[in-house]
N, C-alpha and C. Protein backbone atom coordinates (compact mmCIF):
# COMPACT_ATOMS: atom_id res chain seq x y z
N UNK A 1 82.84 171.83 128.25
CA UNK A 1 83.76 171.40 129.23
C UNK A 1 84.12 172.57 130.15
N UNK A 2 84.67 172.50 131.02
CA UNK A 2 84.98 173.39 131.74
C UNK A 2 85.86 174.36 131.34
N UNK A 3 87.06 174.29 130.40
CA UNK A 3 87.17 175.31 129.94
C UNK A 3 86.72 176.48 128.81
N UNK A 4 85.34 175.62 128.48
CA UNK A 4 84.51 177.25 127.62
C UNK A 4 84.26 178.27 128.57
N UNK A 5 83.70 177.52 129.69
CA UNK A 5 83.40 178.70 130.69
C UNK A 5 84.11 180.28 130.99
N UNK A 6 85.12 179.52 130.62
CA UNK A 6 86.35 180.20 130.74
C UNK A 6 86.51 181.09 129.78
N UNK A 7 86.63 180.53 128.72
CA UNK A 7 87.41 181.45 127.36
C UNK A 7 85.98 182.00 127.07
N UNK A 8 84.65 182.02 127.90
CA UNK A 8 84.03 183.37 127.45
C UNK A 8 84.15 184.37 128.07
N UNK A 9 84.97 184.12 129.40
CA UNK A 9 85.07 185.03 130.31
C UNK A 9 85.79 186.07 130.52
N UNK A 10 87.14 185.17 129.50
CA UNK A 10 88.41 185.57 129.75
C UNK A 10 88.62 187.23 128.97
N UNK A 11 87.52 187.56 127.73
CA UNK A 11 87.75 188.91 127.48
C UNK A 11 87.05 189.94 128.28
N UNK A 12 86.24 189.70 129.38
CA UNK A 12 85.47 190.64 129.95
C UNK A 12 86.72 190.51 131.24
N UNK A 13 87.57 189.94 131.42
CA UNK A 13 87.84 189.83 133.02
C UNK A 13 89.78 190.67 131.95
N UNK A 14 90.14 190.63 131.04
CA UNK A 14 90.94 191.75 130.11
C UNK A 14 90.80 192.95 129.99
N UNK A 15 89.73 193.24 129.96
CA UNK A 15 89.23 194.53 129.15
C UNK A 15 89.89 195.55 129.91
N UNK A 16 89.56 195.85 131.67
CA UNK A 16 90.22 196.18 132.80
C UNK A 16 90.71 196.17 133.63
N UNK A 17 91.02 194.72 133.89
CA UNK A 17 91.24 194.18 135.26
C UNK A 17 92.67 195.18 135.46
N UNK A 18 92.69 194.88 136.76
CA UNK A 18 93.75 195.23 137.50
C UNK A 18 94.98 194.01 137.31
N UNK A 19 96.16 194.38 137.43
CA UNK A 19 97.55 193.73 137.28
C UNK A 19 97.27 191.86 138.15
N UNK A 20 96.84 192.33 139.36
CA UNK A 20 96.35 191.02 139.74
C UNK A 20 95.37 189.93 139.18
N UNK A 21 94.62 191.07 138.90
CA UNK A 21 93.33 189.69 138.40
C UNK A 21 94.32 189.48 136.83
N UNK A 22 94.51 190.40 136.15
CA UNK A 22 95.08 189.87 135.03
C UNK A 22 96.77 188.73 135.36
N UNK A 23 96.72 189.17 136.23
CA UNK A 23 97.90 187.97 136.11
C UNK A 23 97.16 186.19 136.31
N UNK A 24 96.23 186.81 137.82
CA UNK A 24 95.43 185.44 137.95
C UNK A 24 94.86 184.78 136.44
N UNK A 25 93.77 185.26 135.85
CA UNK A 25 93.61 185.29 134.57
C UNK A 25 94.55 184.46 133.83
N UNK A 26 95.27 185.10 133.15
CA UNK A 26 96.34 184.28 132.41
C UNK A 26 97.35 182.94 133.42
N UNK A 27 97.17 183.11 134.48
CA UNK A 27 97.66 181.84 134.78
C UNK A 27 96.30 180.71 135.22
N UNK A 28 95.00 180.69 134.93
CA UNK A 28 94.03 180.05 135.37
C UNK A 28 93.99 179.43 133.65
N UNK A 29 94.17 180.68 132.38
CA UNK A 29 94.24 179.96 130.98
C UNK A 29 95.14 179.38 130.73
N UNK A 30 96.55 179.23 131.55
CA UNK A 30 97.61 178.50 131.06
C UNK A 30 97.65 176.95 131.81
N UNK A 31 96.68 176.82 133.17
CA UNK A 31 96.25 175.90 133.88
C UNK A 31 94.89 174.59 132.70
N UNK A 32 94.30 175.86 132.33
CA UNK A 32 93.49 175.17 131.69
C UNK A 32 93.68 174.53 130.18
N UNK A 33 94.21 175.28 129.94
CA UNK A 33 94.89 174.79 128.12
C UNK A 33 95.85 173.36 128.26
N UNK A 34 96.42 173.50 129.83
CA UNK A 34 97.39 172.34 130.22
C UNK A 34 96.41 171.02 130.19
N UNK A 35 95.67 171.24 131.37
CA UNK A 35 94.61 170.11 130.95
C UNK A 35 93.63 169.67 130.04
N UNK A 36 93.43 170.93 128.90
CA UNK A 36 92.83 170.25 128.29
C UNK A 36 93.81 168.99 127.38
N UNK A 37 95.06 170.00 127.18
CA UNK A 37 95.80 169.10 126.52
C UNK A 37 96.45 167.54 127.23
N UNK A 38 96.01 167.77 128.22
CA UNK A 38 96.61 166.17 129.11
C UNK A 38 95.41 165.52 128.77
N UNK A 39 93.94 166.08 128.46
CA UNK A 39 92.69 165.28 128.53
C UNK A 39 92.62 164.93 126.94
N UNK A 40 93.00 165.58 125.91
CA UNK A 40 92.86 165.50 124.54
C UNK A 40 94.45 165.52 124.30
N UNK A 41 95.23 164.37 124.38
CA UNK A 41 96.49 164.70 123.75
C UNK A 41 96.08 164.71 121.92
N UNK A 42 95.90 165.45 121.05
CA UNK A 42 96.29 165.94 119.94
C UNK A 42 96.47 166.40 119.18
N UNK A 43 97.50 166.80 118.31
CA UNK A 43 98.43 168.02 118.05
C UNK A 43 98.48 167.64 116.44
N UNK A 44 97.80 168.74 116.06
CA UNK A 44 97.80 168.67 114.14
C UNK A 44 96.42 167.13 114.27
N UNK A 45 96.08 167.30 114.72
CA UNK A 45 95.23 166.24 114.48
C UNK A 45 95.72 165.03 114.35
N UNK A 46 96.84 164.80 115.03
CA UNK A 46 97.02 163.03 115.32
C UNK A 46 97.03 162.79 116.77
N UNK A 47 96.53 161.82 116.94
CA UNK A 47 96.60 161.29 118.35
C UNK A 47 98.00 161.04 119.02
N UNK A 48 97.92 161.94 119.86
CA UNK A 48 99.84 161.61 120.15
C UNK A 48 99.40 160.59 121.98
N UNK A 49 100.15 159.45 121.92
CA UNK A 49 99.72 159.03 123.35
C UNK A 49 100.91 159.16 123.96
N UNK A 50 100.20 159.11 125.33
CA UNK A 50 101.02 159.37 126.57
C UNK A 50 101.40 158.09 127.34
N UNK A 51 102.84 158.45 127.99
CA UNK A 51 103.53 156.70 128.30
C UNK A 51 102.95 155.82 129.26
N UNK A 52 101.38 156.53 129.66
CA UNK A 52 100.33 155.72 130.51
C UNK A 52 99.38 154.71 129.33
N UNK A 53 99.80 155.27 127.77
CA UNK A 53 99.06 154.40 127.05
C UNK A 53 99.88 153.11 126.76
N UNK A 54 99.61 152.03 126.86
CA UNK A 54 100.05 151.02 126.95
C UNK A 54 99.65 149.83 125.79
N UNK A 55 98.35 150.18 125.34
CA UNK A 55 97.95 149.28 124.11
C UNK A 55 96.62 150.26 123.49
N UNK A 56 96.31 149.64 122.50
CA UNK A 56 95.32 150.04 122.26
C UNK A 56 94.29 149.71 122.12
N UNK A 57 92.84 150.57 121.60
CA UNK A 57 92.01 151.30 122.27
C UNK A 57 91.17 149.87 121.07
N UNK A 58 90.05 149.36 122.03
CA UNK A 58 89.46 148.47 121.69
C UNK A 58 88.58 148.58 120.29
N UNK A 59 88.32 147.84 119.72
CA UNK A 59 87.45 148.34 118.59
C UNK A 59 86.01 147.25 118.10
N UNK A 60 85.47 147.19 117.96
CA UNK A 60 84.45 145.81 117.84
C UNK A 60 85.10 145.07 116.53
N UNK A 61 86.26 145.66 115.93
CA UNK A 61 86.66 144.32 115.22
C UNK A 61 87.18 143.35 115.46
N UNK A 62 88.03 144.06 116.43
CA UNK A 62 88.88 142.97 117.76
C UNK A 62 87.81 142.10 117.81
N UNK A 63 86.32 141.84 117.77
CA UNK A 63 85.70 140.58 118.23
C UNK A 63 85.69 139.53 116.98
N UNK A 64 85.78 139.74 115.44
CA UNK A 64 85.60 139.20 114.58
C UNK A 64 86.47 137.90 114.71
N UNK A 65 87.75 137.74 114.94
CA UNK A 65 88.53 136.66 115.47
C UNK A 65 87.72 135.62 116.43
N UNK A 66 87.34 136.16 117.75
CA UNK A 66 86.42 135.31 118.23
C UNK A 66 85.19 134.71 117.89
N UNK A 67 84.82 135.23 116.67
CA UNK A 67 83.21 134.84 116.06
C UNK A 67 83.58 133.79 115.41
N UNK A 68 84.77 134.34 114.42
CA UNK A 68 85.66 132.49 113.77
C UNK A 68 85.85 131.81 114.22
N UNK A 69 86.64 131.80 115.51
CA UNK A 69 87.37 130.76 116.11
C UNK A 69 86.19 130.07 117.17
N UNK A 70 84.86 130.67 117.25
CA UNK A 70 84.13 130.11 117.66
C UNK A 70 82.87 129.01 116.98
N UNK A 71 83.21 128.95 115.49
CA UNK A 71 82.65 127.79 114.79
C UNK A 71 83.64 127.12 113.88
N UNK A 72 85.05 127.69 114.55
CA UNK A 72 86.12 126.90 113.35
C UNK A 72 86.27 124.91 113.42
N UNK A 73 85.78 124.63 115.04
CA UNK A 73 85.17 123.12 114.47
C UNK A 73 84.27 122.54 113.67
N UNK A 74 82.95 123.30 113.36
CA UNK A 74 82.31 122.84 112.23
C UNK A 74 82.88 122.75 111.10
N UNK A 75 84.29 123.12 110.34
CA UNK A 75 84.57 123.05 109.20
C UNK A 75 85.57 122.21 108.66
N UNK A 76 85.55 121.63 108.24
CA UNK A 76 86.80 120.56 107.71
C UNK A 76 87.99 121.64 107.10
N UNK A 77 88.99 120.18 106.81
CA UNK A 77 90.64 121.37 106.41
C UNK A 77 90.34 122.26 105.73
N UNK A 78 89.10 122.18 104.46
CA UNK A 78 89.57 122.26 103.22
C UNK A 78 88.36 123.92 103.62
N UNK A 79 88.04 124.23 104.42
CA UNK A 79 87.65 125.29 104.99
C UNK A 79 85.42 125.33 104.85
N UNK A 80 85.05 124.26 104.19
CA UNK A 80 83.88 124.27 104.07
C UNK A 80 82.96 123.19 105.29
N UNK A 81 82.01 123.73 105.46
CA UNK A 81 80.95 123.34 106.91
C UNK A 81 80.96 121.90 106.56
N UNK A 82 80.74 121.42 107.67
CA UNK A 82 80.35 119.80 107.63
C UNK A 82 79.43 119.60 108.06
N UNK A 83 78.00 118.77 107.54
CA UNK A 83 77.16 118.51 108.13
C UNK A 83 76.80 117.60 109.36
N UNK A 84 77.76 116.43 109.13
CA UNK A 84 78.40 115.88 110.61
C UNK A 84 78.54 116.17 111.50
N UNK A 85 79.57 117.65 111.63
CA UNK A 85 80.04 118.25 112.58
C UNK A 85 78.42 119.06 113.35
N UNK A 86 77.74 119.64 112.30
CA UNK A 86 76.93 120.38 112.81
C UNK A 86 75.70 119.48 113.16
N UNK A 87 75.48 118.25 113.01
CA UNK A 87 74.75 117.04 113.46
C UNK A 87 75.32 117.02 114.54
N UNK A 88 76.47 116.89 115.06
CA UNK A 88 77.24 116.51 116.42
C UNK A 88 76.87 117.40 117.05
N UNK A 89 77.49 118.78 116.99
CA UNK A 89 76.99 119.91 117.52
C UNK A 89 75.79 120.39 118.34
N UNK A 90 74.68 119.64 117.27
CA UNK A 90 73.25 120.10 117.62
C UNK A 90 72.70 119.19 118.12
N UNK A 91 73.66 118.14 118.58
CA UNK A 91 72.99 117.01 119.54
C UNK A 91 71.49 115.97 118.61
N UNK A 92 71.80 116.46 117.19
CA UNK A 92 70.73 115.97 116.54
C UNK A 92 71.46 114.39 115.49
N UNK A 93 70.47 113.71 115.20
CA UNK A 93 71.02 113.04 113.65
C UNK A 93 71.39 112.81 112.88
N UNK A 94 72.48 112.73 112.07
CA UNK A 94 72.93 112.96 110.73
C UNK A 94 71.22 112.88 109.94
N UNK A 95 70.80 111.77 110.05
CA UNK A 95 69.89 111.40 109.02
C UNK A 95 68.48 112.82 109.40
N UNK A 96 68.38 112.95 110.95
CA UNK A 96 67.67 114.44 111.10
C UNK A 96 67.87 115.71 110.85
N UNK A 97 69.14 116.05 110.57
CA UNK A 97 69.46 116.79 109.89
C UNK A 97 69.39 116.87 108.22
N UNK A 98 69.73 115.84 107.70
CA UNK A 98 69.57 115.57 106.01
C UNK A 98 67.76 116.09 106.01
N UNK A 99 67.40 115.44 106.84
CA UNK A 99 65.75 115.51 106.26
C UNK A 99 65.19 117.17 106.68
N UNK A 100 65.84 118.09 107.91
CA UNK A 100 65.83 119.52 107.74
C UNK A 100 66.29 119.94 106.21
N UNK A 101 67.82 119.78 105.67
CA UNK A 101 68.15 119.94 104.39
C UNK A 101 67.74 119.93 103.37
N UNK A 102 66.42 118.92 103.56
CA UNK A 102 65.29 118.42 102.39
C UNK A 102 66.61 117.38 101.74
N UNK A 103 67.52 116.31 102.27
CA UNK A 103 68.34 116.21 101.48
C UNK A 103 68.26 114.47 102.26
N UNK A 104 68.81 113.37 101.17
CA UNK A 104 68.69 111.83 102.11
C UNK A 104 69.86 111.95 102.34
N UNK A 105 70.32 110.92 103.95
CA UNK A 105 70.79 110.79 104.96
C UNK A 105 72.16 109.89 103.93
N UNK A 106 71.91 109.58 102.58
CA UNK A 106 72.77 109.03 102.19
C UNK A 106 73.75 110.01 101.67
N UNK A 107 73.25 110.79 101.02
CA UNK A 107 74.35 111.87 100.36
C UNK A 107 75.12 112.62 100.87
N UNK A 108 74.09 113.15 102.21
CA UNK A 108 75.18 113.75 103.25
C UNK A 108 76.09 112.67 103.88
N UNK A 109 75.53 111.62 104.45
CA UNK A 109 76.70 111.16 104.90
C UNK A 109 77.94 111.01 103.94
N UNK A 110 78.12 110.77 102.52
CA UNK A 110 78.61 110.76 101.66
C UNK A 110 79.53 111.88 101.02
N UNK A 111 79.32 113.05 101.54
CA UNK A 111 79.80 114.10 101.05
C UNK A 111 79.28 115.13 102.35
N UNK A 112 79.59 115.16 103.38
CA UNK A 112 78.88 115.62 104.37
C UNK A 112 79.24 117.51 104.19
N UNK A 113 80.13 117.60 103.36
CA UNK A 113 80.72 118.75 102.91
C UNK A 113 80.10 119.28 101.63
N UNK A 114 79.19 118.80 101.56
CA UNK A 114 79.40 119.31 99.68
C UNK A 114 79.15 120.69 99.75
N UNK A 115 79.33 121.23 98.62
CA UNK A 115 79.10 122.43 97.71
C UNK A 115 77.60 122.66 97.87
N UNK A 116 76.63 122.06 97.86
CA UNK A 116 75.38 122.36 97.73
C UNK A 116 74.99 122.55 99.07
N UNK A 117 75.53 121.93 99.95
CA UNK A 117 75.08 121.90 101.31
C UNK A 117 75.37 123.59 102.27
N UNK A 118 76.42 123.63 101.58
CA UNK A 118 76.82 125.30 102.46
C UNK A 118 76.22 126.34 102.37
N UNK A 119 75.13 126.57 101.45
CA UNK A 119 74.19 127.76 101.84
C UNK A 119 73.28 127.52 103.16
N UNK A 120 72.65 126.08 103.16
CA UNK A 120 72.27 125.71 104.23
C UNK A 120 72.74 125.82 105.32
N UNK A 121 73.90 125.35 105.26
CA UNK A 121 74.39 125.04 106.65
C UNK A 121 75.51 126.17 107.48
N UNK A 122 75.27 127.35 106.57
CA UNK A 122 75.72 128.85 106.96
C UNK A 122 74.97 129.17 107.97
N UNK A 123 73.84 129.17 108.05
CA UNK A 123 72.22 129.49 108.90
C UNK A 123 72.56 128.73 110.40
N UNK A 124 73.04 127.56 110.48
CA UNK A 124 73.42 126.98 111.82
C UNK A 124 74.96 127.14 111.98
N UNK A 125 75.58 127.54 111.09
CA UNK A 125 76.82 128.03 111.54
C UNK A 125 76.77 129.57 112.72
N UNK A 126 75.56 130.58 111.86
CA UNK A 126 75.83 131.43 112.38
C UNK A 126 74.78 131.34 114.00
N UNK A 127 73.86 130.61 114.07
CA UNK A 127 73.15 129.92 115.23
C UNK A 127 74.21 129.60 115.92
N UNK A 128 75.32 128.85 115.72
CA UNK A 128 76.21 128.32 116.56
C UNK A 128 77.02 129.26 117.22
N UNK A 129 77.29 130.56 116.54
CA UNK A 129 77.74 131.38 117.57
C UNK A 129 77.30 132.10 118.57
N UNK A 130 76.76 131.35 118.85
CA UNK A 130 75.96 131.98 120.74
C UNK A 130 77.11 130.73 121.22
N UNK A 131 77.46 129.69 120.92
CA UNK A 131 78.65 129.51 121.76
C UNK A 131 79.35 130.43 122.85
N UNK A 132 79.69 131.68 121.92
CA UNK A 132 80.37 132.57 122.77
C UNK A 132 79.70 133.12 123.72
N UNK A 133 78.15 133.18 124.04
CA UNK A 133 77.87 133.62 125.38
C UNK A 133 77.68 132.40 126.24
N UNK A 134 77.18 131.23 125.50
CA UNK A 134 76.84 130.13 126.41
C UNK A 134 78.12 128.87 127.01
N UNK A 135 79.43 129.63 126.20
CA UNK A 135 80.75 128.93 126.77
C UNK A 135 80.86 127.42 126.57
N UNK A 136 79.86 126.76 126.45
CA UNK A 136 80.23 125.49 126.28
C UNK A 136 79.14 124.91 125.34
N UNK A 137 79.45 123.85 124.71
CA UNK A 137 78.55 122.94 123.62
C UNK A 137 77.18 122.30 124.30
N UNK A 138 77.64 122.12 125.55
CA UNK A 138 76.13 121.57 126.52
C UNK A 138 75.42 122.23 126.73
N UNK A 139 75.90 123.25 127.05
CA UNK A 139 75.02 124.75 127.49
C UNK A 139 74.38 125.24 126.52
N UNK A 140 74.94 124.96 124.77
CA UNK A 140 74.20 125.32 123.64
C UNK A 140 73.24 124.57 123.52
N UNK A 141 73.33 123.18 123.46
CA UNK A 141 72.61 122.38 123.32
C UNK A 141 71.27 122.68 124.30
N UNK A 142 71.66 122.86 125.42
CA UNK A 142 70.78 123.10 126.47
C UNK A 142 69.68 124.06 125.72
N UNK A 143 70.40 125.17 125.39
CA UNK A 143 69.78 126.78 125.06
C UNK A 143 68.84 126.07 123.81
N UNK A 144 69.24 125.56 122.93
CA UNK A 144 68.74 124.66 121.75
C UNK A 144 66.68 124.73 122.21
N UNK A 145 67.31 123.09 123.65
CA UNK A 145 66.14 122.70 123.78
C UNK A 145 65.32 123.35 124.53
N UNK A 146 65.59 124.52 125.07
CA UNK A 146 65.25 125.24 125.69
C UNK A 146 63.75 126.44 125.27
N UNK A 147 62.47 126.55 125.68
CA UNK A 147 61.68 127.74 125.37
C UNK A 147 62.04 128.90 125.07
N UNK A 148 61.75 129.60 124.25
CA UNK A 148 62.60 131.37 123.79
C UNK A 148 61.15 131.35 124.23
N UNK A 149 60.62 132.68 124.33
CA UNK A 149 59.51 133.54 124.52
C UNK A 149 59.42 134.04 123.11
N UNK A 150 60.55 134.62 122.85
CA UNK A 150 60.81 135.73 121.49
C UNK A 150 60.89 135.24 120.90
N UNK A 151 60.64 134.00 120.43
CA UNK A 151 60.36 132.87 118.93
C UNK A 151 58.98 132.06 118.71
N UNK A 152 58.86 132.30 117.73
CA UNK A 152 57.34 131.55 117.77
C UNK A 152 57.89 129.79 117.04
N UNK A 153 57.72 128.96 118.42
CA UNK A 153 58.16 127.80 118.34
C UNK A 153 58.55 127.58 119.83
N UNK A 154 58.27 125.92 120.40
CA UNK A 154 58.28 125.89 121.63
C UNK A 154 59.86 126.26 121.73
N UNK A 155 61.40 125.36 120.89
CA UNK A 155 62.12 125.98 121.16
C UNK A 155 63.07 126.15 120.37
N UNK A 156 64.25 126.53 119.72
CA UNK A 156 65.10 126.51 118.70
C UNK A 156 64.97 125.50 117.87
N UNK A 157 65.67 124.42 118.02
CA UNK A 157 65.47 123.61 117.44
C UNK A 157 64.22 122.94 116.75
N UNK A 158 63.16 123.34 117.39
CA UNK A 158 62.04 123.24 116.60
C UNK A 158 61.95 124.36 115.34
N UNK A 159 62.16 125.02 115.76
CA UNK A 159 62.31 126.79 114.82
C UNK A 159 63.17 126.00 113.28
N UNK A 160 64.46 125.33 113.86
CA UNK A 160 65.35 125.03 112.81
C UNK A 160 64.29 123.81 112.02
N UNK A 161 63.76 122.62 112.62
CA UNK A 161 63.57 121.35 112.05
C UNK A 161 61.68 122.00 111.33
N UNK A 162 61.24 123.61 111.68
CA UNK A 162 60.49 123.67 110.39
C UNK A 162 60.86 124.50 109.34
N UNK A 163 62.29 124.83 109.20
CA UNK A 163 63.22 125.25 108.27
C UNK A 163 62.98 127.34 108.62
N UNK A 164 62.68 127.73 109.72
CA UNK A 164 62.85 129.08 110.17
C UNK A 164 64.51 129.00 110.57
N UNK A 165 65.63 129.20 109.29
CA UNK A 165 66.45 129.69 109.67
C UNK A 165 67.07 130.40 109.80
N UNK A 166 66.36 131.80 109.01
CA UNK A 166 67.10 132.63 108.85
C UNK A 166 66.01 133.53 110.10
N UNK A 167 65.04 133.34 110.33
CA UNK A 167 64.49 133.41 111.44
C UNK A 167 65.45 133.89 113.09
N UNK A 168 65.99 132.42 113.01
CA UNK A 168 67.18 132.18 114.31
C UNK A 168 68.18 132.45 114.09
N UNK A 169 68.84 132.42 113.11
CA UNK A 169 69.75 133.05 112.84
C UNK A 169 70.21 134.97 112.92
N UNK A 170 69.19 135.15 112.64
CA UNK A 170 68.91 137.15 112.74
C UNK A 170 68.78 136.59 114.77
N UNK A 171 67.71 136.45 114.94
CA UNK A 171 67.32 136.19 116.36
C UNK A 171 69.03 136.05 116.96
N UNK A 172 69.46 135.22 116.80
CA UNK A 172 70.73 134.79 117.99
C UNK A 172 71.89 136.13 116.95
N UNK A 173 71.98 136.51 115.88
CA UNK A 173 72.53 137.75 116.18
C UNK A 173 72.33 138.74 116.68
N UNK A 174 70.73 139.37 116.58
CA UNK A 174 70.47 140.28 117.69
C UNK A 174 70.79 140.19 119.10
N UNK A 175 71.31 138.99 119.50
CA UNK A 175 71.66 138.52 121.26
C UNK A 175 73.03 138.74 121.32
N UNK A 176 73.93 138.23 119.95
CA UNK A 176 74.87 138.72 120.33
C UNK A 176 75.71 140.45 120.12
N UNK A 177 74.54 140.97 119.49
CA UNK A 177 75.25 142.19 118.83
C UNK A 177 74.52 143.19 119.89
N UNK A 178 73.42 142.48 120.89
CA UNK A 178 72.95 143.55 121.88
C UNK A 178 71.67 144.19 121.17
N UNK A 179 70.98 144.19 120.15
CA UNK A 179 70.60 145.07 118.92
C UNK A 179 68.81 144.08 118.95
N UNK A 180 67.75 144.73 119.96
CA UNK A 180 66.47 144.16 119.24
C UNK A 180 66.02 143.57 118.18
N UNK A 181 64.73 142.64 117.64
CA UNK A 181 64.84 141.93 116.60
C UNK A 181 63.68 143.07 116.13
């Protein structure tokens, strides 16, 4: 930063200077120690903020709230996925979905929640959060039927209905985490 420059300088421009330069000197290090400390407020090693700080300082956990609240309709009260919901969602079948599940169209409809069903249906839960870039359920749907290049399958939903889900699932987190597959 600009003040190392300095503090290597500052014992060769001591050693002799004259009354002037040494005064300049020590008031150019008392200039600079000022700003560093306005640029790094902290003292003993805590962050002390200044009354321009107003909130704080963002963190990528701050996004974890929005990742929930962006598939908290797929889940019934009792906090487990519904296959319904994620039939609705995906613009697909109940009964086309059971038969992705390897599971008949009777049981799910029947228990569209069960216990057995939620390892499955974690995989399109976490597919479903591209919500958050695509803003709306049509626009997912859209993205759904839509060609990827970067998937081998004409388009998602095909990917899902030959059971590549953990496939799309890694895939649409790498999109949202920014992070190549």
């Amino acid at each position: 930063m600009v003040y190392n420059w300095y503090l290597a300088l500052v014992p060769t421009l001591t050693k002799r200077p004259s009354n002037r330069k040494r005064t300049r000197a020590v008031g150019l290090k008392r200039r600079l120690d000022s700003l560093k400390r306005e640029s790094h407020p902290i003292e003993n090693g805590v962050h002390v903020s200044s009354p321009q700080e107003t909130r704080a300082r963002s963190s990528s956990l701050d996004q974890i709230q929005r990742v929930l609240d962006s598939t908290a309709d797929l889940r019934e009260s009792n906090g487990k996925l519904s296959a319904a919901r994620v039939a609705d969602l995906y613009g697909v079948s109940l009964s086309q979905l059971a038969d992705w599940l390897s599971r008949s169209r009777q049981s799910v409809s029947k228990t569209p929640d069960a216990e057995s069903l939620q390892p499955a249906l974690n995989y399109f839960e976490r597919v479903a959060r591209l919500r958050l870039l695509t803003g709306s359920d049509e626009r997912f749907r859209k993205w759904l039927r839509m060609s990827q290049p970067e998937i081998d399958a004409k388009n998602p939903l095909e990917l899902m209905a030959r059971g590549k889900w953990q496939a799309l699932a890694d895939f649409v987190d790498d999109i949202l985490t920014g992070t190549p597959g």
